[in-house]
C-alpha atoms as a PDB file:
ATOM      1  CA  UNK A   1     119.690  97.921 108.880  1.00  0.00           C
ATOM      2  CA  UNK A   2     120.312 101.434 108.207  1.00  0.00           C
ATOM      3  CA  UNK A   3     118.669 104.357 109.500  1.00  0.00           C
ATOM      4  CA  UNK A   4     117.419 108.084 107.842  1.00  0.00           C
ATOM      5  CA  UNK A   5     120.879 109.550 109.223  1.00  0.00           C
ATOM      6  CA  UNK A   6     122.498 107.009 107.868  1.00  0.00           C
ATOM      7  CA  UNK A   7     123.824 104.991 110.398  1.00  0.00           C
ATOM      8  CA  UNK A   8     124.017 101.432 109.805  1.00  0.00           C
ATOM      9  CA  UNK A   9     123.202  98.368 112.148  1.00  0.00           C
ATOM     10  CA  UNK A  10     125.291  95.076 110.576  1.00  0.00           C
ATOM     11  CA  UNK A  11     123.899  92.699 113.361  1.00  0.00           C
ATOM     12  CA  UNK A  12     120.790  92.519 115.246  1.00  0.00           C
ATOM     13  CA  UNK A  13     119.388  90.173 117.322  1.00  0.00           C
ATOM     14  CA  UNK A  14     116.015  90.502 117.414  1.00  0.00           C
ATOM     15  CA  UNK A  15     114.290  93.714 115.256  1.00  0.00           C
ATOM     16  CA  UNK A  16     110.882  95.229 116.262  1.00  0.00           C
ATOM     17  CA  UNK A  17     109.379  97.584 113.412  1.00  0.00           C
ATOM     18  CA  UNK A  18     106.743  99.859 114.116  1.00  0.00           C
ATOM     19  CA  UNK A  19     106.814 102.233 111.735  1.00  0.00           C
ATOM     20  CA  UNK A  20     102.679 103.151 111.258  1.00  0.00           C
ATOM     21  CA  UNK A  21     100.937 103.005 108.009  1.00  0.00           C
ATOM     22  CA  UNK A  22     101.305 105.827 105.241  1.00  0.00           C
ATOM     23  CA  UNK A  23      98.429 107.274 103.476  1.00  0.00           C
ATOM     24  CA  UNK A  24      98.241 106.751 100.242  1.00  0.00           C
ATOM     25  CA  UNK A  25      96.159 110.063  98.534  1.00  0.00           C
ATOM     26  CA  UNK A  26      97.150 109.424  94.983  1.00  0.00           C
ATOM     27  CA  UNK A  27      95.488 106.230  94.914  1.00  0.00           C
ATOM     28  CA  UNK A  28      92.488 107.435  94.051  1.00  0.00           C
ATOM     29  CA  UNK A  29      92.162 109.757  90.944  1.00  0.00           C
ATOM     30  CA  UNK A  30      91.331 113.127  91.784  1.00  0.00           C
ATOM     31  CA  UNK A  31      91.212 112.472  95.919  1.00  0.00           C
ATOM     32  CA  UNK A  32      94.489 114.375  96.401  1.00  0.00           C
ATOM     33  CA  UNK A  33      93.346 117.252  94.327  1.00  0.00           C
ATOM     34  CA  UNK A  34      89.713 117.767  95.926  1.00  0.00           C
ATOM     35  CA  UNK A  35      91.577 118.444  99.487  1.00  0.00           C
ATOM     36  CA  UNK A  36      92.366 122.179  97.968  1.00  0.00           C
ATOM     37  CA  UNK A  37      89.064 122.739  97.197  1.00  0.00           C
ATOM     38  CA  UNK A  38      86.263 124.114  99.096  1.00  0.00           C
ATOM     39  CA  UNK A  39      83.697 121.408  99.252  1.00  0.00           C
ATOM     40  CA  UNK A  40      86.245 118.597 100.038  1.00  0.00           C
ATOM     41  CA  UNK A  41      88.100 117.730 103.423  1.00  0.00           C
ATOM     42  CA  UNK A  42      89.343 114.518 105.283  1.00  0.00           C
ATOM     43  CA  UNK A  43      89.973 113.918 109.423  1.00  0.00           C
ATOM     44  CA  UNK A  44      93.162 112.135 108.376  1.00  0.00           C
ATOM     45  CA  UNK A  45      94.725 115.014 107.907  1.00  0.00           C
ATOM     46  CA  UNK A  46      95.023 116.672 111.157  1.00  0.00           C
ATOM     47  CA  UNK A  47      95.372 120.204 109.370  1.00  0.00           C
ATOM     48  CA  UNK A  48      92.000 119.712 107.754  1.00  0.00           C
ATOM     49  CA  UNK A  49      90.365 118.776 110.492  1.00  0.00           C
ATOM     50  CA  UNK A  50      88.667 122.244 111.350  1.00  0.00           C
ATOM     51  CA  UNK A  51      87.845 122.556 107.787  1.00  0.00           C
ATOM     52  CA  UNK A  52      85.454 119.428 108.098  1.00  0.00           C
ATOM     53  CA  UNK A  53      84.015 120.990 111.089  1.00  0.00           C
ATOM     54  CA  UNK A  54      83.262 124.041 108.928  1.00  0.00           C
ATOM     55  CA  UNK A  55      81.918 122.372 106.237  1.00  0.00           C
ATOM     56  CA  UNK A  56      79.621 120.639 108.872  1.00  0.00           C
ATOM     57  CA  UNK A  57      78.523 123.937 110.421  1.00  0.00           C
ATOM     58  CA  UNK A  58      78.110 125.574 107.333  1.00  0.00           C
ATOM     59  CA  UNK A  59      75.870 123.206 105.537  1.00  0.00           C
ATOM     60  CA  UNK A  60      72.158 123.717 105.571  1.00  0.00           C
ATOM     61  CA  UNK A  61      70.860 121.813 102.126  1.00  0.00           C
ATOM     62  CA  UNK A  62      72.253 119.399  99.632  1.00  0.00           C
ATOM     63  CA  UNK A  63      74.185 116.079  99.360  1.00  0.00           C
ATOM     64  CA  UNK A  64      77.347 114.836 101.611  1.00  0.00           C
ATOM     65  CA  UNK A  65      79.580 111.517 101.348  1.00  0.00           C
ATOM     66  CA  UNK A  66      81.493 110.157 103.087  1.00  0.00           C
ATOM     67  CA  UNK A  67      84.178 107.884 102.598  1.00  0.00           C
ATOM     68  CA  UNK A  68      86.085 104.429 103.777  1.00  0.00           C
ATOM     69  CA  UNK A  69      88.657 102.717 101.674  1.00  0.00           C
ATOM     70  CA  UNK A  70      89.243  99.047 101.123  1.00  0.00           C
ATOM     71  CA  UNK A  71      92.019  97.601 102.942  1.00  0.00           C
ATOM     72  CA  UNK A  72      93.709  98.084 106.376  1.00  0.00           C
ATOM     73  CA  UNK A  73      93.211 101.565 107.819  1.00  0.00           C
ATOM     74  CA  UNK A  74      94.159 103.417 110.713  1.00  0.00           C
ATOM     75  CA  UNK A  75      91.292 103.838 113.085  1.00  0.00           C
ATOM     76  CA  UNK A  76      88.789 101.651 110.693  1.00  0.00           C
ATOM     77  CA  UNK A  77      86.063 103.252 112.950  1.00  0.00           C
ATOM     78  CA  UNK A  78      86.775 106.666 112.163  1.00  0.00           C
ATOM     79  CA  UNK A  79      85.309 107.119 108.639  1.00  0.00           C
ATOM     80  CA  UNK A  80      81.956 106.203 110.081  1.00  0.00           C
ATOM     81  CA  UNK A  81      81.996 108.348 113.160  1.00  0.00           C
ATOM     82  CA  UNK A  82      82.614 111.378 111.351  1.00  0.00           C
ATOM     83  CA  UNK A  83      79.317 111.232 109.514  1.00  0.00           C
ATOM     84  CA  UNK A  84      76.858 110.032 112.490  1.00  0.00           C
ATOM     85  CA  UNK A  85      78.796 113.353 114.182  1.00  0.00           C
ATOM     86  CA  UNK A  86      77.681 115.467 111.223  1.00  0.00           C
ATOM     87  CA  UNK A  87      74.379 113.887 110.925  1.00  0.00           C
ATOM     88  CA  UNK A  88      73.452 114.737 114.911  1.00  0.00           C
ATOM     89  CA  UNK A  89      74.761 118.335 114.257  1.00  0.00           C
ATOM     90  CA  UNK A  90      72.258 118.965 111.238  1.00  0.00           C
ATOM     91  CA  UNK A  91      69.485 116.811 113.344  1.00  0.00           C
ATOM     92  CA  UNK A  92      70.214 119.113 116.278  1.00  0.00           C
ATOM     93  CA  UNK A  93      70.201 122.521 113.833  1.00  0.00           C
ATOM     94  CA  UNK A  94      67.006 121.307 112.437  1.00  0.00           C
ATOM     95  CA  UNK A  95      68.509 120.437 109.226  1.00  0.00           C
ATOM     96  CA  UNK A  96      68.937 117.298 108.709  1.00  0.00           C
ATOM     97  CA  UNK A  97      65.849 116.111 106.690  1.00  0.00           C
ATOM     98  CA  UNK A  98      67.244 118.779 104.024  1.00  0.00           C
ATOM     99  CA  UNK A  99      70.262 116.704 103.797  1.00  0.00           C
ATOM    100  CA  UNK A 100      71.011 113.490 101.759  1.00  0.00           C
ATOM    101  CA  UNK A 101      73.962 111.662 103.767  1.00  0.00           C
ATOM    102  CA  UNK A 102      75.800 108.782 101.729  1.00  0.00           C
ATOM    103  CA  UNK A 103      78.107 106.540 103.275  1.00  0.00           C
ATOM    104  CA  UNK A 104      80.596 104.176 101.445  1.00  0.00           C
ATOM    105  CA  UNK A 105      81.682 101.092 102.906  1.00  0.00           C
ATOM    106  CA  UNK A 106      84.079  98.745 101.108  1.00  0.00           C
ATOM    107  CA  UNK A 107      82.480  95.768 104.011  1.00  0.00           C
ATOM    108  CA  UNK A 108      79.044  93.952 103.302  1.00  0.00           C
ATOM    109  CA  UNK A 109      77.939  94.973 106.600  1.00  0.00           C
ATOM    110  CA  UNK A 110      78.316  97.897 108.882  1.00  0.00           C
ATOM    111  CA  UNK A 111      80.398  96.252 111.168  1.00  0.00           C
ATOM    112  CA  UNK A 112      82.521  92.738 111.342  1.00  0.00           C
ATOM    113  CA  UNK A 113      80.762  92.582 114.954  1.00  0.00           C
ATOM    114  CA  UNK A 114      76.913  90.896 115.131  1.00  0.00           C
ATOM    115  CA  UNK A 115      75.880  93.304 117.613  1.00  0.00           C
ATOM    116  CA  UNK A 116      77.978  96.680 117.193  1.00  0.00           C
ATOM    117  CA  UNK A 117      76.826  96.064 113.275  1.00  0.00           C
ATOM    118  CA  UNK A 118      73.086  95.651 114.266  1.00  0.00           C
ATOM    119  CA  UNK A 119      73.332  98.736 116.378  1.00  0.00           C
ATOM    120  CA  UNK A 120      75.124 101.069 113.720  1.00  0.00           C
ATOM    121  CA  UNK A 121      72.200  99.418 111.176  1.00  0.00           C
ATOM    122  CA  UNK A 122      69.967 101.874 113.322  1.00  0.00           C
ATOM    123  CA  UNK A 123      71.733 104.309 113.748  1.00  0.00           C
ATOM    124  CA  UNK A 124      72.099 104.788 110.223  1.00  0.00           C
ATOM    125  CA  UNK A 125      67.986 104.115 109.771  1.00  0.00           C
ATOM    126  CA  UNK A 126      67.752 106.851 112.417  1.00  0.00           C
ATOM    127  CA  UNK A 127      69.503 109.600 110.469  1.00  0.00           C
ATOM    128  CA  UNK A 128      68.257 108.553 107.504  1.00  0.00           C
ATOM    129  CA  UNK A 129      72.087 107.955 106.083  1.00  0.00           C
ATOM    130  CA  UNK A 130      71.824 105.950 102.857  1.00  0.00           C
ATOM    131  CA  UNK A 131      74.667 102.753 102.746  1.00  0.00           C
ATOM    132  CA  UNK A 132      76.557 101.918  99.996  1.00  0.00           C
ATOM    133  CA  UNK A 133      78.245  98.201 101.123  1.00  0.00           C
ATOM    134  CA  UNK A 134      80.753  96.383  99.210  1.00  0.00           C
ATOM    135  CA  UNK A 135      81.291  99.758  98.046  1.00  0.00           C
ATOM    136  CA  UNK A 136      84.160 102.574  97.271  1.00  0.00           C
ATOM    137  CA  UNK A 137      85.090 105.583  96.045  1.00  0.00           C
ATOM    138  CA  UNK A 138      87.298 105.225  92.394  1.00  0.00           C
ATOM    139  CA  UNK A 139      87.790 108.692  91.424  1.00  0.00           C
ATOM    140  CA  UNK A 140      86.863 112.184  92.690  1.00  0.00           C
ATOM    141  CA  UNK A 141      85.602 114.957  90.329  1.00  0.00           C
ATOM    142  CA  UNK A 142      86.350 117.886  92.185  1.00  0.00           C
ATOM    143  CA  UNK A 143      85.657 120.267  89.211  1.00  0.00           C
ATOM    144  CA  UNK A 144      82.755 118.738  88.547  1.00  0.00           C
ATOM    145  CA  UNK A 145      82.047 118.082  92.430  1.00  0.00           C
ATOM    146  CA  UNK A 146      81.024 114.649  91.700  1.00  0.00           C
ATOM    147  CA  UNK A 147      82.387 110.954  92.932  1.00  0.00           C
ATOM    148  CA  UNK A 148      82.867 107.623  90.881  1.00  0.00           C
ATOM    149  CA  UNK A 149      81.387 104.941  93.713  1.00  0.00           C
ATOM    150  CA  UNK A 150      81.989 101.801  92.738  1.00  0.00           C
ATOM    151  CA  UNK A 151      80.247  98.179  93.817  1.00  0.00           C
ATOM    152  CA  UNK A 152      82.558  95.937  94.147  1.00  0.00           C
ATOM    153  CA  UNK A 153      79.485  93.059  94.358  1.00  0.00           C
ATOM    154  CA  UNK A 154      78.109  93.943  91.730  1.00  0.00           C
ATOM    155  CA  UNK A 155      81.069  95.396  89.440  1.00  0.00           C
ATOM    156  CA  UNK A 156      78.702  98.251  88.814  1.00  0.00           C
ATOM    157  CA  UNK A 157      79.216 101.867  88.912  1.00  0.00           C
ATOM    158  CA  UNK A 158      77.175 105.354  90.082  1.00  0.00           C
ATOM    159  CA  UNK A 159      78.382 109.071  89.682  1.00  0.00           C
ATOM    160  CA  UNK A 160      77.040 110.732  92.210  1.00  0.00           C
ATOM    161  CA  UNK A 161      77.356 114.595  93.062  1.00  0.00           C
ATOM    162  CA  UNK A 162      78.610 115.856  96.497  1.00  0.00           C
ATOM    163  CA  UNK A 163      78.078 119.152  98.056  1.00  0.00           C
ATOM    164  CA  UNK A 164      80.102 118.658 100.779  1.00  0.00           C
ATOM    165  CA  UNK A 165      82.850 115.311 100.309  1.00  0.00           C
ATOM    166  CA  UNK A 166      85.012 113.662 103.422  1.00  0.00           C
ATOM    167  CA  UNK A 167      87.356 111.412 101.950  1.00  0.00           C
ATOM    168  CA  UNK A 168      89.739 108.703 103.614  1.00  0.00           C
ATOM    169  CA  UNK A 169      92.568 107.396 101.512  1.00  0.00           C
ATOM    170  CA  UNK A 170      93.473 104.291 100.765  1.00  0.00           C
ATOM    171  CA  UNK A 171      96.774 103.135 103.190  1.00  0.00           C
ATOM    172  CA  UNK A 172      99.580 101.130 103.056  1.00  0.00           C
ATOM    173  CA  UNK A 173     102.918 100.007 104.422  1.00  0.00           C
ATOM    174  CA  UNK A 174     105.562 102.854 104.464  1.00  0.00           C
ATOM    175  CA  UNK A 175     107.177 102.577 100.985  1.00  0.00           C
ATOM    176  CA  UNK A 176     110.630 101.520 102.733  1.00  0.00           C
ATOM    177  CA  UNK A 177     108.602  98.744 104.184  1.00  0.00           C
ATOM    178  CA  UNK A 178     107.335  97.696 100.727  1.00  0.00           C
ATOM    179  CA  UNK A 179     111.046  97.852  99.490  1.00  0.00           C
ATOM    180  CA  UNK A 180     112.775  95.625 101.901  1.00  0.00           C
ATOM    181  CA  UNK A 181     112.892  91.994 102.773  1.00  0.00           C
ATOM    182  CA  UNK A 182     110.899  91.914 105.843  1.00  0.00           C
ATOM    183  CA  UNK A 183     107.895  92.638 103.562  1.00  0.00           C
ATOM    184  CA  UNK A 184     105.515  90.113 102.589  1.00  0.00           C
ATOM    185  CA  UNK A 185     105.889  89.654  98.768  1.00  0.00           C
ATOM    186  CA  UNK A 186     102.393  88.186  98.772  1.00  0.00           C
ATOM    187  CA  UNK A 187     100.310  91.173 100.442  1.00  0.00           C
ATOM    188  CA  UNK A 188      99.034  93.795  98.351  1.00  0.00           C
ATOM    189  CA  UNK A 189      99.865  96.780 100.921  1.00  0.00           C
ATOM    190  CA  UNK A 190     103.651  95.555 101.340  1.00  0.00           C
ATOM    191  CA  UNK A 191     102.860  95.096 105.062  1.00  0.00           C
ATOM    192  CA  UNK A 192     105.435  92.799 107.227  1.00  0.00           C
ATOM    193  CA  UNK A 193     105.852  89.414 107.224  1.00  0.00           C
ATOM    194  CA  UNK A 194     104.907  88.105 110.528  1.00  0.00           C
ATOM    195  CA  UNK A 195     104.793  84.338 112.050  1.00  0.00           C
ATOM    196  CA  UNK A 196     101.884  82.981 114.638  1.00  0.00           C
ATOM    197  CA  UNK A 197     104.773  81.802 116.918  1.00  0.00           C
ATOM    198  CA  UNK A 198     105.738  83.765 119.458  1.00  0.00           C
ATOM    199  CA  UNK A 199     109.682  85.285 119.538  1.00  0.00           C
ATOM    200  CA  UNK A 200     109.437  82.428 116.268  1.00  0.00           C
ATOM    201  CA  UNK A 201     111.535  85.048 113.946  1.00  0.00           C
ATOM    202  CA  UNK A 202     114.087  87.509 114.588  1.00  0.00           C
ATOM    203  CA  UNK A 203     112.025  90.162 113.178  1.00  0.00           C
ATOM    204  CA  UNK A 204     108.406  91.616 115.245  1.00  0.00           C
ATOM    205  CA  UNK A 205     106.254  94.334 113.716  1.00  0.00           C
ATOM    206  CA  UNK A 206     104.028  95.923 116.205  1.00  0.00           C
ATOM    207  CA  UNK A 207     100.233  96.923 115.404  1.00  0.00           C
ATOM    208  CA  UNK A 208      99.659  98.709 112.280  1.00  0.00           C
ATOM    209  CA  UNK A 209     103.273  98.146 109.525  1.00  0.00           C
ATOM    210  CA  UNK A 210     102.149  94.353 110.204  1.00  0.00           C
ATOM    211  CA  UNK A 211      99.647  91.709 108.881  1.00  0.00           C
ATOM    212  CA  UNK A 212      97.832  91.166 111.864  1.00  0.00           C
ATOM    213  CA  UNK A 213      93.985  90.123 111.117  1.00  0.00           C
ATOM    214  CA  UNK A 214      91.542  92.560 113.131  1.00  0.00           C
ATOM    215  CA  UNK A 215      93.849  95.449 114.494  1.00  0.00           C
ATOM    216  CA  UNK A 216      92.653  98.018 111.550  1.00  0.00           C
ATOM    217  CA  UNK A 217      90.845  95.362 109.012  1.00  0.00           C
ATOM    218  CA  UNK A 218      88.135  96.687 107.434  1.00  0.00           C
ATOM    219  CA  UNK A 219      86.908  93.871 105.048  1.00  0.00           C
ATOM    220  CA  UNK A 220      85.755  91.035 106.884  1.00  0.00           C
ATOM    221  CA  UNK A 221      88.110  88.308 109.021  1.00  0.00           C
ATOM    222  CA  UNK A 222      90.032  86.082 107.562  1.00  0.00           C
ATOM    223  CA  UNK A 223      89.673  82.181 108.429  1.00  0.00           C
ATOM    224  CA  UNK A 224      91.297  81.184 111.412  1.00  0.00           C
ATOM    225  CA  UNK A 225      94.034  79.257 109.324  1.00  0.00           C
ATOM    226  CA  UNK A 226      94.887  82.496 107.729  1.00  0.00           C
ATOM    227  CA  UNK A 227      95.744  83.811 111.416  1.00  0.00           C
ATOM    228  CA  UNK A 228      99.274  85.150 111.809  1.00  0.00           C
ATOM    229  CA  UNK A 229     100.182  87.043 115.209  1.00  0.00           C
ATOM    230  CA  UNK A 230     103.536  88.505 116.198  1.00  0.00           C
END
């Protein structure tokens, strides 16, 4: 193992990674771009985060999306929470029927949970948000102020225009992760190899560098015999 500085570890006997995940902006075309223009902001970047809330206060008409990638994410709850926040702001300023909320979800439901998912289903009926499932956003417009969301059911596509666009990036293991041998050459996001058995390898990944099921999942479970746990 070697570290940033450079030192260098030539025998371990048990290693315990826990390194986050990274954020992958350039995943989507056009996402990293929007974030320097006015209409676009994202909560996952801490700096931007009082940028959203001026977007939110400053909004009286028009259409805003929000976003939630496929994949593993940190905080899967997040991308959701920011628009019922938005949508009680505008219901509380009087505005909100002068408003078209989207939301994109990459799940088929709102929530992998019967009864959290049946209470965010009205919620959603409540503020009159309009749910895209099985659904994400493929490319960002920012020029143009538009989004490519696309349904992953139904392999169809919709441009759709945005006057106001929060985005969450798609996320992965760090790239060092990805490039070394404790990564699972079978997973998409290059996240750690883990086994079910406890202390079972020499190597333990902690939360969100791993493959865990159901720490920060966002399409549904797998089958039980696809567990793994540290």
């Amino acid at each position: 193992m070697t570290t940033e500085s450079g030192t260098s570890v030539h025998y371990y006997d048990h290693l315990v990674v826990c390194p986050g995940i990274q954020l992958d902006w350039a995943a989507v075309p056009g996402m990293a771009e929007s974030l320097d223009t006015a209409a676009v902001s994202s909560n996952y970047r801490y700096d931007l985060a009082p940028k959203t809330w001026q977007l939110i206060k400053q909004m009286r008409s028009g259409t805003a999306v929000f976003t939630m990638p496929s994949g593993p994410i940190k905080c899967g709850g997040a991308p959701q929470k920011i628009a019922y926040l938005a949508a009680d702001y505008w219901r509380r300023q009087g505005v909100l029927t002068a408003i078209r909320v989207v939301l994109v979800l990459p799940t088929p439901g709102m929530f992998g949970v019967k009864v959290f998912a049946d209470e965010l289903e009205r919620v959603v009926a409540r503020y009159g948000i309009e749910v895209r499932k099985n659904s994400e956003v493929t490319s960002v417009d920012p020029d143009g102020r538009s989004v490519t969301i696309t349904d992953n059911a139904h392999q169809t596509t919709e441009e759709l225009a945005y006057d106001l666009l929060h985005v969450v990036p798609r996320q992965s293991a760090p790239d060092w992760i990805k490039a070394s041998p404790i990564s699972d050459p079978d997973n998409p996001g290059g996240y750690v190899q883990i086994d079910k058995t406890p202390c079972g390898t020499p190597v333990s990944a902690i939360s969100s560098p791993s493959e865990m099921p159901g720490r920060h999942r966002t399409p549904k479970p797998a089958p039980p015999s696809a567990s793994k746990h540290p």
